[in-house]
Structure formats: C-alpha cells, structure tokens
Protein backbone atom coordinates (compact mmCIF):
# COMPACT_ATOMS: atom_id res chain seq x y z
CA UNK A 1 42.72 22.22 24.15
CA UNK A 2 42.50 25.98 23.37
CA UNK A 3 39.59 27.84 22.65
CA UNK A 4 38.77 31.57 21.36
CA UNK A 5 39.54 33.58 24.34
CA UNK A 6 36.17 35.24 23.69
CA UNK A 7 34.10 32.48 24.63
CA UNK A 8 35.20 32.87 28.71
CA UNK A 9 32.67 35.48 29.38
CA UNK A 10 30.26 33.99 26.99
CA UNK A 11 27.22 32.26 28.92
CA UNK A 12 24.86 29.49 27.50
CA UNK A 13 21.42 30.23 26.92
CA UNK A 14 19.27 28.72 29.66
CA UNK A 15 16.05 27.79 27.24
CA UNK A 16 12.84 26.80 29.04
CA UNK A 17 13.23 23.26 30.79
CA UNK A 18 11.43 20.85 28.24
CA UNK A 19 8.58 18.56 29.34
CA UNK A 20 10.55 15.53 29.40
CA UNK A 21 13.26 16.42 31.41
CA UNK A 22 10.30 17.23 34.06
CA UNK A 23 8.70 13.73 33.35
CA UNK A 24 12.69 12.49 34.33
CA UNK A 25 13.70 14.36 37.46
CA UNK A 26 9.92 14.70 39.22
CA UNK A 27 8.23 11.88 38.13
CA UNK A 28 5.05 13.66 36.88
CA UNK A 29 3.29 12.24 34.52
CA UNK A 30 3.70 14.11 31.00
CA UNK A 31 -0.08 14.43 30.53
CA UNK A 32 -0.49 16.70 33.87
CA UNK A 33 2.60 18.59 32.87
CA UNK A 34 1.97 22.06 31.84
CA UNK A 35 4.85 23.78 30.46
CA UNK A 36 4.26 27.72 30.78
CA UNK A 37 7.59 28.87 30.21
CA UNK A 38 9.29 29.20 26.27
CA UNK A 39 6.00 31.54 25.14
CA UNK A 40 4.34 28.76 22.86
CA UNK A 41 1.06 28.83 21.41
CA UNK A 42 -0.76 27.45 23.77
CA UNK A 43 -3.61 26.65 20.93
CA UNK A 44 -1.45 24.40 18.85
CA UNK A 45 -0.52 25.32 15.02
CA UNK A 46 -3.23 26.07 12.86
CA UNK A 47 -4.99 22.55 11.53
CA UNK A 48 -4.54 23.88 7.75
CA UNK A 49 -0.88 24.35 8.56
CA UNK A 50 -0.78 20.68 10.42
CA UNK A 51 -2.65 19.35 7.51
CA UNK A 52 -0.38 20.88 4.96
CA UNK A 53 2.85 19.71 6.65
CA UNK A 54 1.91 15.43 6.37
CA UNK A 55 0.67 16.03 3.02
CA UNK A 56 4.40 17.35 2.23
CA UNK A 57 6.16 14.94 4.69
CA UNK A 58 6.80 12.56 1.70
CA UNK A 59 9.35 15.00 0.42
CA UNK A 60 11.38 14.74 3.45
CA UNK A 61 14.21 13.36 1.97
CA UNK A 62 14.93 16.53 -0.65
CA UNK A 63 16.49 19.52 -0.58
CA UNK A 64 14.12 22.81 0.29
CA UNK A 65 14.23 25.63 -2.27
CA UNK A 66 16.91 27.35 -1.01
CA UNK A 67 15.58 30.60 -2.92
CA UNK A 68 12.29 30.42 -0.12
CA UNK A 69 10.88 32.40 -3.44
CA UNK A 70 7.05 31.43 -2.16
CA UNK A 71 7.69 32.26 1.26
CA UNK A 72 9.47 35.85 0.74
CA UNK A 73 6.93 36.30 -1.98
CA UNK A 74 4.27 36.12 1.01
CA UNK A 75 6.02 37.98 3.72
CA UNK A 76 6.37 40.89 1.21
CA UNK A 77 3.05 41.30 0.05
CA UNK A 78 2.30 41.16 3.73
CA UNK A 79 4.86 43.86 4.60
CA UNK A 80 4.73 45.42 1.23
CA UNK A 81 8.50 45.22 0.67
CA UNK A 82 11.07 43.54 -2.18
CA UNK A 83 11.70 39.99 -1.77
CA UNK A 84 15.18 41.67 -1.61
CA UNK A 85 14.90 43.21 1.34
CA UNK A 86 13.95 39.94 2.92
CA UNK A 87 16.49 36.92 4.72
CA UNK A 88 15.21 33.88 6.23
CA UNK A 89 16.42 32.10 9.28
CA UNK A 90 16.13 29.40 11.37
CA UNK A 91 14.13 31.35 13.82
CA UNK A 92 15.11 35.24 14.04
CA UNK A 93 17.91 34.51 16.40
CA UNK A 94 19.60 33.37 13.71
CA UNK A 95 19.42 36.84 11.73
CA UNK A 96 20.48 38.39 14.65
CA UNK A 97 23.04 35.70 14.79
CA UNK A 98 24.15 37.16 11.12
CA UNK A 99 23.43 41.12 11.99
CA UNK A 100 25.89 40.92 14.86
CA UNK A 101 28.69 39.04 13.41
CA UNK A 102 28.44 40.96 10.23
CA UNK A 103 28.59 44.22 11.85
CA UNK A 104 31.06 43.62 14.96
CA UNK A 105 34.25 42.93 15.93
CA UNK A 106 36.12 43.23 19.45
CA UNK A 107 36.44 47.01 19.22
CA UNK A 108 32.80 47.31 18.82
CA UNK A 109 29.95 48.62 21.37
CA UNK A 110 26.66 46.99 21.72
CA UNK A 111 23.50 49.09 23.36
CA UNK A 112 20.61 47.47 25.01
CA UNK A 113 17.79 47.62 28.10
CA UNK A 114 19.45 46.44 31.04
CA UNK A 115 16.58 43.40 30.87
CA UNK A 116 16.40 41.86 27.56
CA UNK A 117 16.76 38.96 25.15
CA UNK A 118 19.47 37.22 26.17
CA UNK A 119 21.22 36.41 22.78
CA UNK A 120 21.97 39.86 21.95
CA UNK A 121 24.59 40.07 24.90
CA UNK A 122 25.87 35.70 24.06
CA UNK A 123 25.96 36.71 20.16
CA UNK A 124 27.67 39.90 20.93
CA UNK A 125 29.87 38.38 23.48
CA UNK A 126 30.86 35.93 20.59
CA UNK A 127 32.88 38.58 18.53
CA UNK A 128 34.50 40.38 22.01
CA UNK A 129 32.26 43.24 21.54
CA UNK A 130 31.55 45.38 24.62
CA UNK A 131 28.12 44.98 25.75
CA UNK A 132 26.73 48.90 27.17
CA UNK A 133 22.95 48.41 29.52
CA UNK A 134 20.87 51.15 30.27
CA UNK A 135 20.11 51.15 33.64
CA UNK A 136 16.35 50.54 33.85
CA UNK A 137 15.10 47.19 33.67
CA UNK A 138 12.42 48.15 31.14
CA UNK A 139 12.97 50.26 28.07
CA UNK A 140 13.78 54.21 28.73
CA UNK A 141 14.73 55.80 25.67
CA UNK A 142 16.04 58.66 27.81
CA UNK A 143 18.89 56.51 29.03
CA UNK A 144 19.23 54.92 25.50
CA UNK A 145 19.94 58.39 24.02
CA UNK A 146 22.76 59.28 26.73
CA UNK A 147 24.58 56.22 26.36
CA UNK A 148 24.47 56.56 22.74
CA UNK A 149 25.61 59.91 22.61
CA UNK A 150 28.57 58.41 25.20
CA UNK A 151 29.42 55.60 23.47
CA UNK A 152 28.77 55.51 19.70
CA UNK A 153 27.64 51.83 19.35
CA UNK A 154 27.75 50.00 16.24
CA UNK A 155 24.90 48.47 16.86
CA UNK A 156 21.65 49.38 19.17
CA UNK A 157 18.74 46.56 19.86
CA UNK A 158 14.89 47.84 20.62
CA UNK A 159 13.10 44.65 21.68
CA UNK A 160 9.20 45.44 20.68
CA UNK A 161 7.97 44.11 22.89
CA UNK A 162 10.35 43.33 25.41
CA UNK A 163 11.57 39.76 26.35
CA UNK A 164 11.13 38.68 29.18
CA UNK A 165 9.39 41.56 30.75
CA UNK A 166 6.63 42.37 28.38
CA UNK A 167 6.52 46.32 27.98
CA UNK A 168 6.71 47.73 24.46
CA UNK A 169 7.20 51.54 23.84
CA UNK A 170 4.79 53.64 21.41
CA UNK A 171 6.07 53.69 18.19
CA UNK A 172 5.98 57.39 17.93
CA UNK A 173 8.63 57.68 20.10
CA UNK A 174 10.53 54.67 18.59
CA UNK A 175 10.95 56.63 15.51
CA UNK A 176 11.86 59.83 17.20
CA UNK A 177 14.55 58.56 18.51
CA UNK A 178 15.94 56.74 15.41
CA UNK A 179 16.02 60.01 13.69
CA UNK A 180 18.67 61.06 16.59
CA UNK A 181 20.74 57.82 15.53
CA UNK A 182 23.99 57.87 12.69
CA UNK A 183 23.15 55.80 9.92
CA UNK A 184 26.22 54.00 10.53
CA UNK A 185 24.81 52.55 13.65
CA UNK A 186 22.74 49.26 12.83
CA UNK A 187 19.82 49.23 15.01
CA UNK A 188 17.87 46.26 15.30
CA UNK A 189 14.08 46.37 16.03
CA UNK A 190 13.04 42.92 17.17
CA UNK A 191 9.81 42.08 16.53
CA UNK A 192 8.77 38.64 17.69
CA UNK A 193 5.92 39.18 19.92
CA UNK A 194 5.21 42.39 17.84
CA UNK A 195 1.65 40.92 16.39
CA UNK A 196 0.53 41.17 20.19
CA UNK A 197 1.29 44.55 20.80
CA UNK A 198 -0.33 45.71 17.62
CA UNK A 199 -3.37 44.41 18.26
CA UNK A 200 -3.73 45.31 22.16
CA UNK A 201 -2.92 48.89 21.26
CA UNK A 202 -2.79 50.91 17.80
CA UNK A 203 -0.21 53.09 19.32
CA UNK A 204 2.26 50.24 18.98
CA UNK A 205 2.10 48.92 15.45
CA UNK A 206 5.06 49.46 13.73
CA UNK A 207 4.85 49.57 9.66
CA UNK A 208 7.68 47.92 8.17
CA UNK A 209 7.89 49.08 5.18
CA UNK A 210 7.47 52.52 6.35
CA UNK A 211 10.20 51.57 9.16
CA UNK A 212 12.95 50.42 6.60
CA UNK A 213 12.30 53.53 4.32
CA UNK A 214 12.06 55.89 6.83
CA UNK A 215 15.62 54.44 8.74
CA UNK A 216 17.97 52.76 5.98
CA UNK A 217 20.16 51.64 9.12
CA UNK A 218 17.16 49.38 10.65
CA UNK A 219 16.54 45.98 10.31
CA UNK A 220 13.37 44.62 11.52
CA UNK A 221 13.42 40.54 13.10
CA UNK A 222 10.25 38.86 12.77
CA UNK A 223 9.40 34.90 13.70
CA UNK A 224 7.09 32.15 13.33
CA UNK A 225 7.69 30.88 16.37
CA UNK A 226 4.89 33.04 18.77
CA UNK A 227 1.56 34.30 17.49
CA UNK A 228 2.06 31.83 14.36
CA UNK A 229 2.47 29.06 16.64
CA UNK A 230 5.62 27.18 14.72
CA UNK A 231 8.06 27.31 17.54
CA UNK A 232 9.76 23.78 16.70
CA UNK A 233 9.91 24.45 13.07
CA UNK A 234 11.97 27.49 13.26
CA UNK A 235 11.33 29.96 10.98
CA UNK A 236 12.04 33.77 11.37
CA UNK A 237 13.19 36.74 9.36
CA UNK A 238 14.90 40.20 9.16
CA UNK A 239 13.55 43.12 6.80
CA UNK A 240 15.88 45.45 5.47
CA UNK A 241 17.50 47.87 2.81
CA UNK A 242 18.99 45.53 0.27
CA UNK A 243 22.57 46.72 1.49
CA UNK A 244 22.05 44.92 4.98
CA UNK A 245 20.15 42.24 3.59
CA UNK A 246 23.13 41.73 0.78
CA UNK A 247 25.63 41.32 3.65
CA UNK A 248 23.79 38.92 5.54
CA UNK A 249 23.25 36.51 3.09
CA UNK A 250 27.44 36.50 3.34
CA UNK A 251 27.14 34.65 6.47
CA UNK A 252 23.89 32.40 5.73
CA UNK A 253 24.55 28.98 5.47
CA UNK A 254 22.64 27.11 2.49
CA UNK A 255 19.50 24.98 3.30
CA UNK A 256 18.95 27.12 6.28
CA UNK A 257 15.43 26.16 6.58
CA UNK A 258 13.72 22.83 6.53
CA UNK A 259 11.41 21.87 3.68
CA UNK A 260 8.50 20.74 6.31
CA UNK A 261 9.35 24.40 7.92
CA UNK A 262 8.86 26.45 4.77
CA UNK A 263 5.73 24.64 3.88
CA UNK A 264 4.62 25.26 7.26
CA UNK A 265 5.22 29.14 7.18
CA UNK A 266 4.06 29.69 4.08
CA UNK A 267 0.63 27.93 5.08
CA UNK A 268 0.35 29.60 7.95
CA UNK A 269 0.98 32.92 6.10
CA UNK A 270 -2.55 32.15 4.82
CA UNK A 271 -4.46 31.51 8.32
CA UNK A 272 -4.45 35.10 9.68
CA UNK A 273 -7.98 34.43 11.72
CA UNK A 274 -6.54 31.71 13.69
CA UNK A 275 -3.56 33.71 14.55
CA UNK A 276 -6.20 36.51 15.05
CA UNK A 277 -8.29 34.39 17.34
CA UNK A 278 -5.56 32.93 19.41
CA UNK A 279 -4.36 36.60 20.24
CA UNK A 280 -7.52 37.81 21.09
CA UNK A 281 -8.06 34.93 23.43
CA UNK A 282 -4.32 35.16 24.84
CA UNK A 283 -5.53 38.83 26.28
CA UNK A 284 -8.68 37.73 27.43
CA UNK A 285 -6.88 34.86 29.60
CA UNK A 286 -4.13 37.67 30.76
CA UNK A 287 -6.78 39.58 32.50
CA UNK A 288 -6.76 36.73 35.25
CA UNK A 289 -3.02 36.83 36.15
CA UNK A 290 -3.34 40.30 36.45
CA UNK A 291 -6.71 40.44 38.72
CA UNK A 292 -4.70 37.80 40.84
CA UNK A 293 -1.65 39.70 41.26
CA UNK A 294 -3.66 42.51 42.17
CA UNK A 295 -5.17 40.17 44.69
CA UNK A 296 -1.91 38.97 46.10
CA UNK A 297 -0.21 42.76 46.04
CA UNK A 298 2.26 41.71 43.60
CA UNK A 299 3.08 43.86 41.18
CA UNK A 300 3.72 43.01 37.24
CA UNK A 301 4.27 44.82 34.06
CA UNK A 302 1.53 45.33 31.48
CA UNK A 303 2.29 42.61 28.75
CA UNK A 304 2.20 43.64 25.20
CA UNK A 305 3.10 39.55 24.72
CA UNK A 306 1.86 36.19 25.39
CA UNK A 307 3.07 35.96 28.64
CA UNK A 308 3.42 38.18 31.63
CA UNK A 309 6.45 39.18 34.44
CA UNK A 310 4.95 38.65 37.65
CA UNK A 311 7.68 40.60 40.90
CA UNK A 312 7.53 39.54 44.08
CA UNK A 313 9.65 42.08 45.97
CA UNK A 314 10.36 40.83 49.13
CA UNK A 315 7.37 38.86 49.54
CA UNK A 316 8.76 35.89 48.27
CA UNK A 317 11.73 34.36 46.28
CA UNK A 318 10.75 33.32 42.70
CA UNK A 319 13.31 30.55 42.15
CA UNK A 320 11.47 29.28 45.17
CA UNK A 321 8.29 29.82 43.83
CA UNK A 322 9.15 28.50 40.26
CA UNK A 323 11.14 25.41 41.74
CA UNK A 324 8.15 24.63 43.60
CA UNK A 325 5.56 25.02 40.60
CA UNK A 326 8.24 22.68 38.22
CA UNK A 327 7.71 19.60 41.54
CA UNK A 328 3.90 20.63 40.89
CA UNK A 329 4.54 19.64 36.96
CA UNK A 330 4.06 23.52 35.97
CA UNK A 331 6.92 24.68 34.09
CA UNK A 332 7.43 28.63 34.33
CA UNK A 333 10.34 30.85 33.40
CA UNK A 334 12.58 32.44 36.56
CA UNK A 335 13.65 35.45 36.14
CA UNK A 336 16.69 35.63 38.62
CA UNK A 337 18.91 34.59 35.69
CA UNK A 338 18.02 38.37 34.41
CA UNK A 339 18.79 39.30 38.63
CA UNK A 340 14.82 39.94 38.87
CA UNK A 341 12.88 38.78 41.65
CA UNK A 342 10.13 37.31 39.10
CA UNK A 343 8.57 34.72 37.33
CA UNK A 344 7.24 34.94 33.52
CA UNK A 345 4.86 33.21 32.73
CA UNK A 346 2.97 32.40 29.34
CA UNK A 347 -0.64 32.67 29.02
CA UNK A 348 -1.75 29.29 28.64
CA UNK A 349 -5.63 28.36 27.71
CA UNK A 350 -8.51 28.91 29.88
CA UNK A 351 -8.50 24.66 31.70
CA UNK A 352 -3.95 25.43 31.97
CA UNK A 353 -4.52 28.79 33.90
CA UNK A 354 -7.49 27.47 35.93
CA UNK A 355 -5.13 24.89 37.40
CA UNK A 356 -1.96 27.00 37.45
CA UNK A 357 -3.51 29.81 39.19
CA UNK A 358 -4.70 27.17 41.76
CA UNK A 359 -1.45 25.41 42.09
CA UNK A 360 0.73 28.57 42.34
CA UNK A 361 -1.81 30.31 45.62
CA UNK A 362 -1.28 26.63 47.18
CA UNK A 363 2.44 26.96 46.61
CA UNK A 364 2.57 30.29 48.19
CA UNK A 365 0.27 29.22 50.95
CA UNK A 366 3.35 26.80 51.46
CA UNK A 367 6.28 29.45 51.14
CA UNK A 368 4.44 32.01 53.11
C-alpha cells in the first residue's frame, strides 16, 4: 500500500512513557511510581473544577456546544479580545495542527530554535515544508533574524517559554523583532507554559491583546493542559486577528472538544488562586534541583516552566541516567531524542522530589 511520500521523513512523537506501561515492563508497583516527565500538575485539577466535571458527567451522552460561546466568552474577558479572535482545540497542538496546514504547502519554509517542540517540525513535515533551525539550542533572536532575512519563511515559531529546555526571552525583545518580520509571515507565539514565566519575572509577560494588535500576522497558542492542570481533557487555544482565526476554523473539525472538557475549562477559568498557588509552589520546589545540580557540577538552564533541563556533559549519559530512574519507578523525559545530553524533568511536589532527588544521587553513585 502507498502512502503520501511526505510522511517518510515524518517522525512520531515520542510522548512521556505513561505509568502503566512502567507498572508492565518493571514491575513497580503503580503507587511508588512517580511519573516526572509530560509537565503535569503535579497538584491535581482544582477540586471546584473536579467537582464541576461529575456534576456534568450525566450529560455525557450529548453533543457539546460546538459554539464554546461560555468558554470564549471567558478567555476574552481574560485576554480582553473578541470571541472572534478566539479558536478552540483539543489541546493547542491542535491549532498549531490548523496554523500549519492552513498556511503551508511543500514549497514552504518553516523557522524555529534548533531545540524545540517537537510538533512544529512532525506538523510541518506533514505538508513537505522545509524545516530551517537556528543553530543554538536555546532561543537567539540574532540567528532568527539572519535566517529570516535568508530564507523568507512562511511561517516562524517563538516557543515562550521554550519546550523542553525551559528559557523564555524578554518580551521587549520579542516584539522588536516582530516589527522586523513581513506581515505575510505567520509567526506563532506559543504560549503553554507562558503563566510561569509571567509570574517568575515581569519582564516576560506577554499581553495578548496588545500582541495581536500590535502584530496582525501573530497568533498566540495557549492550553489548559500545564498551570491549569487539565492535561487529559485537552483543551487549548490560539488568539488572533479575525482573518487567521476565519481560516482556521476551515480546517476545524466539529465537536472538537468534549462536553466534560469545556465544563472543565470554563470552571477552571474561575479558580485563578489555585493556579496561582500551584505556580508559586512549583518555583519554590525548583530551587532544590537547582541547589543540587550546583552540588553535582551539572549545569541546567533557568526554567521559566514547570520543569527543568538538567546537562550532564560528559559526566554521564542521560539515557543511562533516565533508563535507570524509569527501573527505579521515576519516569523523566530524555533529552537525546532532541541530541542533548539531558534529562527534563517536571517539578513534582515537595514528598515526589524528596524521593527523586534521593533516587537519582543513588543512581549516579551507580553510573559513576
């Protein structure tokens, strides 16, 4: 059987081994399993939210409003947009799922940091579009402008912060260099980790509707899935000018979104302190990866995120290290895949980083 030639240089996403499959091949028991490596909440979903979602479970069986009028009504009093400028999807991968395929073809260019999300190359890859990488690992705007000014993408991606490393750029310099960009070039500012960042440091907060007014060639991704802690309901969303947003909705298929999952959002929407409060105490917990990397003479990136990139140079290899930790029942996130010597992992509560910390200097005890 014959498939789009396009798909041979497509690779799968490699998503964060689940708990079971640990439970399966290492015969830990699920309750000693901690799994450190998709960025959950490590706090649970708000109880309101949980609460919300069995009182609505009854309606399983119909249709959701496919118009998500209460849920876009939220999200733009909280960004102080139109409900127009505003698409749902089943987690922002899925708008960037949309932005890409509506905006690329095989003669098209893609620009990105050389380490980033990985669906912007596998959805780009999808269409036959050429994928361009700066050559820093982390963000460098420098090299963004003169590969842009080489190239001419169609379409430019700004992860803020960056997955999987963690860094984030100041926002001031964000917008300078959108101003050097031709509004035919979409440029997508992903921002699902972005409620970290903006509360570790003012310099990073980015102002949607300021963004989208400012840049009519912008779209902005946003999710449910981090800070708000609904990662299995799937909810996410892309702010825009109502052109973009008009073109999207082209490729959206109806029903998009669960009834349980828009309930869920649009609860949530209403539980700022808890998101507040799980933040605050994801930076708190940070502070002891870093102090133990500094201990160890590793080196890491400062995390604008819920998790944090932990190199190893030469000291040691980190699919050992993270092959070892999964036998252990602690499920992190190597980083060779990306073809860094690192491991990422999320910033679990206070009792799951007491033990991982302990488990991962009696692993490299072992390695050493």
């Amino acid at each position: 059987m014959q498939f789009n030639k396009v798909l041979n240089d497509v690779k799968i996403y490699e998503a964060g081994k689940p708990i079971e499959l640990v439970v399966r091949e290492y015969g830990v028991d699920a309750k000693d399993i901690i799994k450190l490596a998709s960025n959950e909440n490590p706090y649970g979903t708000s109880p309101k939210v949980t609460k919300k979602v069995q009182e609505i479970a009854k309606n399983m069986f119909m249709y959701p409003d496919d118009s998500m009028f209460e849920l876009k009504e939220a999200l733009a009093n909280k960004f102080k947009v139109e409900s127009s400028n505003i698409i749902m999807g089943s987690g922002s991968d899925q708008i960037l799922e949309f932005a890409i395929h509506a905006k690329c073809d095989k003669n098209s260019k893609l620009l990105m940091s050389n380490v980033t999300f990985a669906m912007y190359e596998i959805y780009g890859k999808q269409t036959g579009a050429t994928i361009i990488r700066t050559e820093d690992d982390e963000h460098n705007l420098d090299q963004f402008r003169k590969l842009y000014k080489e190239h001419k993408p169609d379409m430019v991606f700004l992860c803020l912060p960056n997955n999987p490393l963690g860094e984030c750029l100041d926002t001031k310099d964000v917008y300078e260099f959108l101003e050097e960009i031709d509004e035919k070039t979409l440029v997508v500012v992903d921002g699902a980790y972005h409620e970290y960042a903006a509360f570790k440091d003012e310099k990073k907060k980015i102002v949607v509707d300021e963004l989208i007014s400012k840049f009519p060639n912008v779209i902005y991704l946003g999710t449910f899935s981090k800070a708000y802690a609904l990662g299995g309901m799937r909810v996410g969303y892309g702010i825009a000018k109502k052109e973009i947003i008009q073109n999207l909705y082209k490729l959206r298929p109806p029903f998009n979104i669960t009834t349980l999952s828009l309930a869920a959002a649009i609860e949530a929407l209403k539980d700022e302190e808890f998101v507040v409060d799980c933040i605050r105490k994801n930076f708190e917990q940070m502070k002891r990866y870093e102090e133990y990397a500094k201990t160890k003479g590793f080196s890491f990136i400062e995390s604008y995120t819920n998790f944090i990139a932990i190199k190893f140079d030469k000291m040691y290899n980190s699919s050992e290290v993270a092959q070892n930790l999964l036998q252990e029942g602690i499920i992190v996130r190597d980083l060779t895949s990306y073809k860094v010597n690192a491991i990422r992992i999320t910033i679990g509560s206070d009792e799951q980083n007491t033990k991982v910390l302990k488990v991962l200097d009696e692993v490299l005890k072992k390695l050493k």
